[in-house]
N, C-alpha and C. Protein backbone atom coordinates (compact mmCIF):
# COMPACT_ATOMS: atom_id res chain seq x y z
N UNK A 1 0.84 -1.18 0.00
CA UNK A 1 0.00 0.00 0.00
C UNK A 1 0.88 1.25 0.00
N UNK A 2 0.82 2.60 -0.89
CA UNK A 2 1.26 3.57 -0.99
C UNK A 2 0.91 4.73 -0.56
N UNK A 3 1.14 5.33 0.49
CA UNK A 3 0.17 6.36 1.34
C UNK A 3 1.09 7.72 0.59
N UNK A 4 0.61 8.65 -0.31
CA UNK A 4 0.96 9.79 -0.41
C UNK A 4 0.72 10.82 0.37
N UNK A 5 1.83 11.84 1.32
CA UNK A 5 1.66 12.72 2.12
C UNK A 5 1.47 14.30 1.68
N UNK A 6 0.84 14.90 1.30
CA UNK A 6 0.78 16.30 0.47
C UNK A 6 1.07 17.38 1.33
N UNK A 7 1.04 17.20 3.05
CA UNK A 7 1.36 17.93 4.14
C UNK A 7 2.65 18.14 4.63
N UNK A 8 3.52 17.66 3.91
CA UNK A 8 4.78 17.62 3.82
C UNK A 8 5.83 18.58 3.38
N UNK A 9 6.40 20.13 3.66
CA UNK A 9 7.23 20.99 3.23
C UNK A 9 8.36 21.29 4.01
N UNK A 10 9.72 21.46 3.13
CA UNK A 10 10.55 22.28 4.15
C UNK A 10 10.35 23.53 3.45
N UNK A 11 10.30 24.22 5.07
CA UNK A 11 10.53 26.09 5.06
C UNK A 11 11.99 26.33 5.58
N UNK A 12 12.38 27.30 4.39
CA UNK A 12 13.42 27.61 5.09
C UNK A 12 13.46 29.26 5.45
N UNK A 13 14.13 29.96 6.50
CA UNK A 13 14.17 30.79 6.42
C UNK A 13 15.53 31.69 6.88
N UNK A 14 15.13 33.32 6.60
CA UNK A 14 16.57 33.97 6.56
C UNK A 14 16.67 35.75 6.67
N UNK A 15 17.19 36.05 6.99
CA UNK A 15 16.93 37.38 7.29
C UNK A 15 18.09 38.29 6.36
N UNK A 16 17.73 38.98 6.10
CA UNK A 16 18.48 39.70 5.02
C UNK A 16 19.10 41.09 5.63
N UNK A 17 20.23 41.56 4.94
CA UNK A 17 21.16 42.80 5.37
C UNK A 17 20.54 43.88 6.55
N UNK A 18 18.90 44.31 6.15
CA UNK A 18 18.21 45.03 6.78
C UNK A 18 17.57 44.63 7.90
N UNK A 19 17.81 42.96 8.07
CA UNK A 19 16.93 42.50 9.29
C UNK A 19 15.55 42.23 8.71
N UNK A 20 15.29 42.27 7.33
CA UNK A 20 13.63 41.41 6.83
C UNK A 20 13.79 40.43 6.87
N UNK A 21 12.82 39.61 7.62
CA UNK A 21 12.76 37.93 7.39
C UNK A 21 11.90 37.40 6.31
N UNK A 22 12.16 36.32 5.79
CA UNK A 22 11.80 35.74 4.33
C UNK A 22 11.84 34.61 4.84
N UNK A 23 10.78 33.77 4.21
CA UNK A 23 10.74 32.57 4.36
C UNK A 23 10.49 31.94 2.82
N UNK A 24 10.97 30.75 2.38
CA UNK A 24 10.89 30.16 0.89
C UNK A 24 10.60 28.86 0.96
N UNK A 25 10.01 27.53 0.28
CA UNK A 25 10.16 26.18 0.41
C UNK A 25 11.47 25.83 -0.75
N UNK A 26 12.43 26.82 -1.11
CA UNK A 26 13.41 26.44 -1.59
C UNK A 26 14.81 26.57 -0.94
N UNK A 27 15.38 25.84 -1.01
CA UNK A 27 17.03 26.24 -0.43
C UNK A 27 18.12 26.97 -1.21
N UNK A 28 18.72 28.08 -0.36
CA UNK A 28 19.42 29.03 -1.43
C UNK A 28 20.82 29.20 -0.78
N UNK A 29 21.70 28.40 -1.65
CA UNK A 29 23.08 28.15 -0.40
C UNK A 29 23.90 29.49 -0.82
N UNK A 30 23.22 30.68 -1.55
CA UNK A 30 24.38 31.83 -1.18
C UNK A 30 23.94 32.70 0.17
N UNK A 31 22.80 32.34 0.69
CA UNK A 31 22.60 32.41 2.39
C UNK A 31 22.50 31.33 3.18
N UNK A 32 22.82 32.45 4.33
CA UNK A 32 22.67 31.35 5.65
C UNK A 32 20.84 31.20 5.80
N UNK A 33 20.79 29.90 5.54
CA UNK A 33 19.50 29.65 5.99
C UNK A 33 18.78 28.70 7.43
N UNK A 34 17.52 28.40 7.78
CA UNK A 34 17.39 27.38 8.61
C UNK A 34 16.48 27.13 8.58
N UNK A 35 16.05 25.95 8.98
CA UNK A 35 15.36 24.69 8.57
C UNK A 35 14.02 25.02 9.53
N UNK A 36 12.88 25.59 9.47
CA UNK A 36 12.07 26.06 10.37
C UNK A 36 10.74 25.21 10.72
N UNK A 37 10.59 24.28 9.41
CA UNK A 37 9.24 23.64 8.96
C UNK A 37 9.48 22.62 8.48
N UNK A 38 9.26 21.59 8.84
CA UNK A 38 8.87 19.86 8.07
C UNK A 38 7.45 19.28 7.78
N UNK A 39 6.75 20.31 8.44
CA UNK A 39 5.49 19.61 8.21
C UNK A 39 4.36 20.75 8.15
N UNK A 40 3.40 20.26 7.24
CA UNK A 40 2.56 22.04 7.15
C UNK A 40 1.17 21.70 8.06
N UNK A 41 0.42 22.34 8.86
CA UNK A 41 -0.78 21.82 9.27
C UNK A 41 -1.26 23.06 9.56
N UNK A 42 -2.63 23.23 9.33
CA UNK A 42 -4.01 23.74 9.66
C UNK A 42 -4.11 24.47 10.82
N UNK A 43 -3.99 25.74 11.74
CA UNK A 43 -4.06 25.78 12.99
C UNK A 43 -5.72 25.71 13.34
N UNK A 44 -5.71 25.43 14.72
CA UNK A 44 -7.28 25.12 15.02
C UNK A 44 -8.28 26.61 14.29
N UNK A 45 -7.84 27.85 14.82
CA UNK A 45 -8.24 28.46 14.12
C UNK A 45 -8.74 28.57 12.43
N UNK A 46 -8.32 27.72 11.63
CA UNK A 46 -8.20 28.47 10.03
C UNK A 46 -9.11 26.77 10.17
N UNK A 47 -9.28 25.65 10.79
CA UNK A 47 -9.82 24.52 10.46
C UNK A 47 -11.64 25.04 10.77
N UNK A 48 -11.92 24.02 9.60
CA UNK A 48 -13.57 24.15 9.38
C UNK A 48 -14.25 23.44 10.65
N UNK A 49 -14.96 23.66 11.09
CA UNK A 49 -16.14 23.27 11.62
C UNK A 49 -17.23 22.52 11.17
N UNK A 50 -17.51 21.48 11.78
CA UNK A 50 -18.75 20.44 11.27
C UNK A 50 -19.95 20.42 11.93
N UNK A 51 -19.79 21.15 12.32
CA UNK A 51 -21.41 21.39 13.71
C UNK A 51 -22.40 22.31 12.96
C-alpha cells in the first residue's frame, strides 16, 4: 500500500542585510539559511467546523 503525504514541506528561512525575514520552500546556499518547517498543518483556528 502507498500512502501519499501532500502535508509535507521544508521552510526555510533567513533574514536579510536590513533585518527582513523571508521565508521560501526552496534552499538558497548563497545564504545562511534554517530549517524552520517539516510539516505544514491547519491551525485550530483556520480549520472548518462540522457542527
Amino acid at each position: 500500500m502507498i500512502v501519499a503525504n501532500s502535508g509535507y514541506a521544508k521552510i526555510y528561512k533567513w533574514v536579510d542585510e536590513d533585518g527582513k525575514v523571508h521565508f521560501s520552500d526552496r534552499k538558497d546556499h548563497s545564504v545562511e539559511q534554517e530549517l524552520v518547517s517539516g510539516k505544514t498543518e491547519a491551525s485550530p483556528s483556520k480549520r472548518s467546523s462540522t457542527r
